[in-house]
Protein backbone atom coordinates (compact mmCIF):
# COMPACT_ATOMS: atom_id res chain seq x y z
CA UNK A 1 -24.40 25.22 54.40
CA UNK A 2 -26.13 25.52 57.76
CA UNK A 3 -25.37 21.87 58.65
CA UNK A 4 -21.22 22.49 57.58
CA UNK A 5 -21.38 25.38 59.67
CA UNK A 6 -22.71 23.80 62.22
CA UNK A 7 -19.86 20.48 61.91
CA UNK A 8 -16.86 23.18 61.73
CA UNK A 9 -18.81 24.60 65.08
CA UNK A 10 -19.03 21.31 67.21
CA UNK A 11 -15.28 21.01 66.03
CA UNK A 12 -14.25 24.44 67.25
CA UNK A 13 -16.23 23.21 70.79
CA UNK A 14 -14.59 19.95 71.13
CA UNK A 15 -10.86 21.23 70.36
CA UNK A 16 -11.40 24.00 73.03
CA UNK A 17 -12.65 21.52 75.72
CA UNK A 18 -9.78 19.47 75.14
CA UNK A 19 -7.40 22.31 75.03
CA UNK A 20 -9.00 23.68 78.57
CA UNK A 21 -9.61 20.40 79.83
CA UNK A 22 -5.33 19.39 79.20
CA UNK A 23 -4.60 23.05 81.09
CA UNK A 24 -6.92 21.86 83.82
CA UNK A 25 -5.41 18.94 84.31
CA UNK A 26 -1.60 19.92 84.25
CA UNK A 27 -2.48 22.64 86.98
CA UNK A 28 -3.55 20.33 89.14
CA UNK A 29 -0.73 18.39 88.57
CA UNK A 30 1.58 21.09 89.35
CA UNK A 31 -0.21 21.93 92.24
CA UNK A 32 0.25 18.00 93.61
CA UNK A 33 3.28 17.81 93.00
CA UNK A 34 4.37 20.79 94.29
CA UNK A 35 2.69 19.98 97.25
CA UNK A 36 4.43 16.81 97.98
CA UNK A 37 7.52 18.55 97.02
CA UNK A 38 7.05 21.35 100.13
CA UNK A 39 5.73 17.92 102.80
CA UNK A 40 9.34 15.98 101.86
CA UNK A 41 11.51 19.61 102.25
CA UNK A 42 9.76 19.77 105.92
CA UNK A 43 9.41 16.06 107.07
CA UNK A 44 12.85 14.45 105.49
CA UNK A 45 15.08 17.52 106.37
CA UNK A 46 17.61 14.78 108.29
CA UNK A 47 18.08 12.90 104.90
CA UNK A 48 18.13 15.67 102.27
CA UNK A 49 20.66 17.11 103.74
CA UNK A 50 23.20 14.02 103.58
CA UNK A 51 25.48 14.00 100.98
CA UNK A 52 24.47 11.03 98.71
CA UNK A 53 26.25 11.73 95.36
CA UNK A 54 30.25 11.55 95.80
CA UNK A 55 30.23 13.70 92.24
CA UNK A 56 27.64 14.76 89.91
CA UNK A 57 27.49 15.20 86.72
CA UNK A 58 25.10 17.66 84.71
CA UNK A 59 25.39 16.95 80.98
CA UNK A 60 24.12 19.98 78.72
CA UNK A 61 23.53 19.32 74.94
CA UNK A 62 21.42 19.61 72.00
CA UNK A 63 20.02 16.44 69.86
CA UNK A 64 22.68 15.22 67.91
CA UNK A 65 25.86 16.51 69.61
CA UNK A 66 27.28 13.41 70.86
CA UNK A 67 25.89 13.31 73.90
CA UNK A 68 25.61 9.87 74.57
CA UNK A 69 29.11 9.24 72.81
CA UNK A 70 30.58 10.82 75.51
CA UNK A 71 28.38 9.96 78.77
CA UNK A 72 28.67 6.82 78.02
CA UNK A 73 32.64 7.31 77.68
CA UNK A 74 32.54 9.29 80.96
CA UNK A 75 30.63 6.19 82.92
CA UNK A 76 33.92 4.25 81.07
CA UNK A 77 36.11 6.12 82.91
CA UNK A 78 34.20 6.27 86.25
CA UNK A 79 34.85 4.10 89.43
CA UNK A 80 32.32 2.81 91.71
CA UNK A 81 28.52 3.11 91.94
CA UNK A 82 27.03 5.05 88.70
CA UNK A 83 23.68 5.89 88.41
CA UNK A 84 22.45 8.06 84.66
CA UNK A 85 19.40 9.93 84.44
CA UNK A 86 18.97 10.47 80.47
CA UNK A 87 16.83 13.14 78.61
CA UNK A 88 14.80 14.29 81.78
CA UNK A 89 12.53 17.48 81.74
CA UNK A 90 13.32 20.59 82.83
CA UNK A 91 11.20 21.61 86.97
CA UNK A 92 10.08 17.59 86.48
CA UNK A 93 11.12 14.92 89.25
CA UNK A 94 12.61 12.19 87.61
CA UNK A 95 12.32 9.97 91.09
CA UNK A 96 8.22 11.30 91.56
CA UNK A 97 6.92 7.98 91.00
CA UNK A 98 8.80 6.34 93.80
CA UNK A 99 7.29 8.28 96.21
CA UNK A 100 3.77 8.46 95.05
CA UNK A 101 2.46 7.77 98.86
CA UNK A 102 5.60 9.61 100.84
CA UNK A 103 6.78 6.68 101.91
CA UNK A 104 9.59 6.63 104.75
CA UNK A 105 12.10 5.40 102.68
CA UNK A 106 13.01 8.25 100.61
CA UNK A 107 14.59 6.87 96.88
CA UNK A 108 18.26 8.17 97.32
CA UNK A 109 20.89 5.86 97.41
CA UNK A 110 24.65 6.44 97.94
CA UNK A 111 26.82 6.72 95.17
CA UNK A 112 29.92 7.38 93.62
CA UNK A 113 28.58 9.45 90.46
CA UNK A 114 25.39 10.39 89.51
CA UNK A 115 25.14 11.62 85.79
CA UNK A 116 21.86 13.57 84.38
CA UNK A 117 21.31 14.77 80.68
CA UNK A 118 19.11 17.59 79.37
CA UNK A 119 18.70 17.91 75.59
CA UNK A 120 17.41 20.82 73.52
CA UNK A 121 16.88 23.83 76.66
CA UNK A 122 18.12 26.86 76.84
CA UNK A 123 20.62 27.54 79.49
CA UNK A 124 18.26 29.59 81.28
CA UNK A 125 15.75 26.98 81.07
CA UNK A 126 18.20 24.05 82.89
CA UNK A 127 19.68 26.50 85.15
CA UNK A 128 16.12 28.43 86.60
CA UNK A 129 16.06 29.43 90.34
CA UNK A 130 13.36 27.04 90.46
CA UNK A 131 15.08 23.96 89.65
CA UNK A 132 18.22 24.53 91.66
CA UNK A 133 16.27 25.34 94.55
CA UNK A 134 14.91 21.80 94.45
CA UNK A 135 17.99 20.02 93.59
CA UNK A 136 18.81 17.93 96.73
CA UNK A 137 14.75 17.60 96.85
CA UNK A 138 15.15 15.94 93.16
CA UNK A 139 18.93 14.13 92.79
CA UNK A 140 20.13 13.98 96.52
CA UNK A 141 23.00 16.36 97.55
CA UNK A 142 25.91 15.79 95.97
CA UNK A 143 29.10 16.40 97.27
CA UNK A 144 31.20 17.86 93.62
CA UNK A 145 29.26 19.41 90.98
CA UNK A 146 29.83 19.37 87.29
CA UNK A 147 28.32 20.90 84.55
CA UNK A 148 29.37 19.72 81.27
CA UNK A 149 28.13 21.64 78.07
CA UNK A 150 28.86 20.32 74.52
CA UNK A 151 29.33 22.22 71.74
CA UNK A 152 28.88 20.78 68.16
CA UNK A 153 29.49 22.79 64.84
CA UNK A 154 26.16 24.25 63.05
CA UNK A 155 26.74 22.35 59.78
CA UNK A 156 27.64 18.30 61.25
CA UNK A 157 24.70 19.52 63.86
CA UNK A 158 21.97 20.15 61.21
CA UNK A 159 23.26 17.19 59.42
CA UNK A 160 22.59 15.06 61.91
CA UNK A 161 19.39 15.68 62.93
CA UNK A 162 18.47 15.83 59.60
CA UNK A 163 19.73 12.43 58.50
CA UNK A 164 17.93 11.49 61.99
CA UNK A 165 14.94 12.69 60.76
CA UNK A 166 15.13 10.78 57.78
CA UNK A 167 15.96 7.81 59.37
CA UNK A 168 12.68 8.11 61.46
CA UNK A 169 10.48 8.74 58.40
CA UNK A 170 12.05 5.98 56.85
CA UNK A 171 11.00 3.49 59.62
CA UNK A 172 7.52 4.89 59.61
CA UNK A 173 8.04 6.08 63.32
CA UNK A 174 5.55 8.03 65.39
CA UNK A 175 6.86 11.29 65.78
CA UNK A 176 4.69 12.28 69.00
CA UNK A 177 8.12 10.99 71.03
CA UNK A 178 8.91 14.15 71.86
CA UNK A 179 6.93 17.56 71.76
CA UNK A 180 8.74 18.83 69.09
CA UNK A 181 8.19 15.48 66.61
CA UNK A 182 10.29 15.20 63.64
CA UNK A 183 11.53 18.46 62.77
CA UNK A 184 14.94 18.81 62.55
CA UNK A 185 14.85 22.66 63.37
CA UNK A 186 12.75 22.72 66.34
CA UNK A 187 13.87 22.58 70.26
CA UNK A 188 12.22 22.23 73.70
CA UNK A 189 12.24 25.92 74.60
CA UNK A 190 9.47 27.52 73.34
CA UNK A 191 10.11 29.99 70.47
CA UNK A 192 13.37 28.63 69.66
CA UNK A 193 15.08 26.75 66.86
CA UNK A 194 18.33 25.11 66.84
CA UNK A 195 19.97 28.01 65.29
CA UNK A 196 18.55 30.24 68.44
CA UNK A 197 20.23 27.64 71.14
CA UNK A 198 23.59 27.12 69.30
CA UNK A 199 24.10 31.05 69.51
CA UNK A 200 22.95 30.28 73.36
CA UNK A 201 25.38 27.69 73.93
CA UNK A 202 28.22 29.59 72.19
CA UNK A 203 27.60 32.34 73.88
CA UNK A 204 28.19 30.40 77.31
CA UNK A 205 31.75 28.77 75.94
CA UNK A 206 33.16 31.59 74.70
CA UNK A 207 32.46 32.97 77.96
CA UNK A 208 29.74 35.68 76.91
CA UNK A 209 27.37 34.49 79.49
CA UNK A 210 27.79 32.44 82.91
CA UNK A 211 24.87 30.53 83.08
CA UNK A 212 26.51 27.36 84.54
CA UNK A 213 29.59 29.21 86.25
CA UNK A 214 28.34 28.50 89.93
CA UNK A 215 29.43 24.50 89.14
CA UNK A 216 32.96 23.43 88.04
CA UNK A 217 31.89 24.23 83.74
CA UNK A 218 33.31 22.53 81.71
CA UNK A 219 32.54 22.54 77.52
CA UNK A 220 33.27 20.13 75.10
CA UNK A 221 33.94 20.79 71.91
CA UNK A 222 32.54 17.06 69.91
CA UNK A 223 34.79 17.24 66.88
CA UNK A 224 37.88 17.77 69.05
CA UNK A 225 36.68 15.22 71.63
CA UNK A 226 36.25 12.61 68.85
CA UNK A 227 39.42 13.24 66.93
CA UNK A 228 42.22 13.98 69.92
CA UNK A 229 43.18 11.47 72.50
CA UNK A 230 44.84 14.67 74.52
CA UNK A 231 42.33 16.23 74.64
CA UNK A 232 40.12 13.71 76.27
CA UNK A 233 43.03 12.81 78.65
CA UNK A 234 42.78 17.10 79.27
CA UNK A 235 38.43 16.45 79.98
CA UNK A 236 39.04 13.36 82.37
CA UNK A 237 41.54 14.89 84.51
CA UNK A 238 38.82 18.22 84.79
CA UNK A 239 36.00 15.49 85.98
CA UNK A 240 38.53 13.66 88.27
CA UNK A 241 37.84 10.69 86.00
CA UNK A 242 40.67 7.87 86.15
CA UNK A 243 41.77 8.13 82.24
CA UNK A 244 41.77 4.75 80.36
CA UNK A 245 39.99 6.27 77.06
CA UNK A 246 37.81 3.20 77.75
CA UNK A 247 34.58 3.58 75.07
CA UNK A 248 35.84 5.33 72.41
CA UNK A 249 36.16 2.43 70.12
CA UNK A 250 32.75 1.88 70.14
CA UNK A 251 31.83 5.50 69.19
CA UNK A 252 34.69 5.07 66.51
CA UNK A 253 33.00 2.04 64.98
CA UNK A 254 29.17 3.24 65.25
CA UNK A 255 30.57 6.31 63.17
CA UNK A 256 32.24 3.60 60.22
């Protein structure tokens, strides 16, 4: 008994040195970065404050919306210079590791539209004082703002992500992709399930909340987008998008 007691101990020892040791090591991290985030702010003032995103493009969705559907039917229907950040992490720089040494050249280039997803946050989570205080820092200014939100009904949602689920467990996938794994119900934000951010997101298109009123909001409802070439036509006029319905027959045929 002694010698169990003393196994389950070590155990117990171990797990908490690794648990402090992983805090340790993402405070310093946020210390760094944050660091090198206040040097650019003071010595690339000149070039943070140049407009180098034409329009931009916040896309706002949960797992399994059609999110991808329609990005990539937006970049159909843009002109010019595109650049997509997918999936990125809320308060993370998505450009850190091209400027690991501050180097002069700063990693914005022009562009006509730069499009950014977030998947599975709360509004308040994508839209924190801290984040949008570092927005030119992280994506360049940008001269038009969008933020798109899309809204998929609870019952084709949970489908989804559960035949997803399946699909993973069925090709013997790791599930440590993301910090939420396999499950179907959980989210990003802490505490939350899917149930918890589809009342947040409804909330926000039915015009209960105004998390994402400062930018030109728009919401898009999937099943509608899918199903009604008007209403497209009605979503690329709001993002000043040159409407060919370009893309669609691809999402058509990956739905067959």
């Amino acid at each position: 008994m002694l010698g169990i007691d003393f196994m389950v101990s070590k155990s117990l020892i171990v797990k908490a040195l690794r648990k402090n040791s992983k805090i340790f090591y993402q405070s310093q991290r946020f210390l760094k970065d944050n660091l090198k985030d206040f040097m650019i702010m003071i010595t690339k003032q000149q070039i943070l404050s140049e407009v180098v995103n034409q329009k931009e493009i916040r896309v706002i969705g949960m797992r399994r919306t059609g999110n991808h559907a329609i990005i990539n039917w937006i970049k159909n229907q843009e002109i010019g210079n595109i650049e997509f950040l997918n999936d990125l992490k809320v308060n993370r720089n998505a450009l850190r590791h091209s400027y690991e040494n501050l180097s002069e050249n700063y990693p914005f280039l022009k562009k006509d539209c730069l499009i950014r997803s977030y998947e599975d946050y709360s509004l308040q989570e994508i839209t924190n004082w801290l984040l949008e205080s570092k927005h030119d820092l992280y994506f360049g200014k940008s001269g038009t703002r969008y933020d798109v939100l899309i809204i998929r009904d609870p019952f084709n949602l949970l489908a989804s992500r559960f035949k997803h689920r399946l699909q993973r467990e069925k090709n013997d996938l790791d599930s440590t992709e993301s910090c939420y794994g396999n499950n179907f119900l959980f989210v990003r934000s802490p505490h939350q399930k899917v149930s918890d951010l589809s009342l947040n997101y409804a909330k926000e298109d039915l015009g209960e909340t105004s998390y994402i009123q400062k930018h030109n909001k728009i919401c898009i409802n999937y099943n509608q987008w899918f199903t009604d070439v008007d209403y497209r036509q009605q979503i690329a006029e709001k993002l000043q998008l040159k409407f060919s319905d370009t893309g669609i027959d691809k999402v058509s045929s990956r739905r067959r």
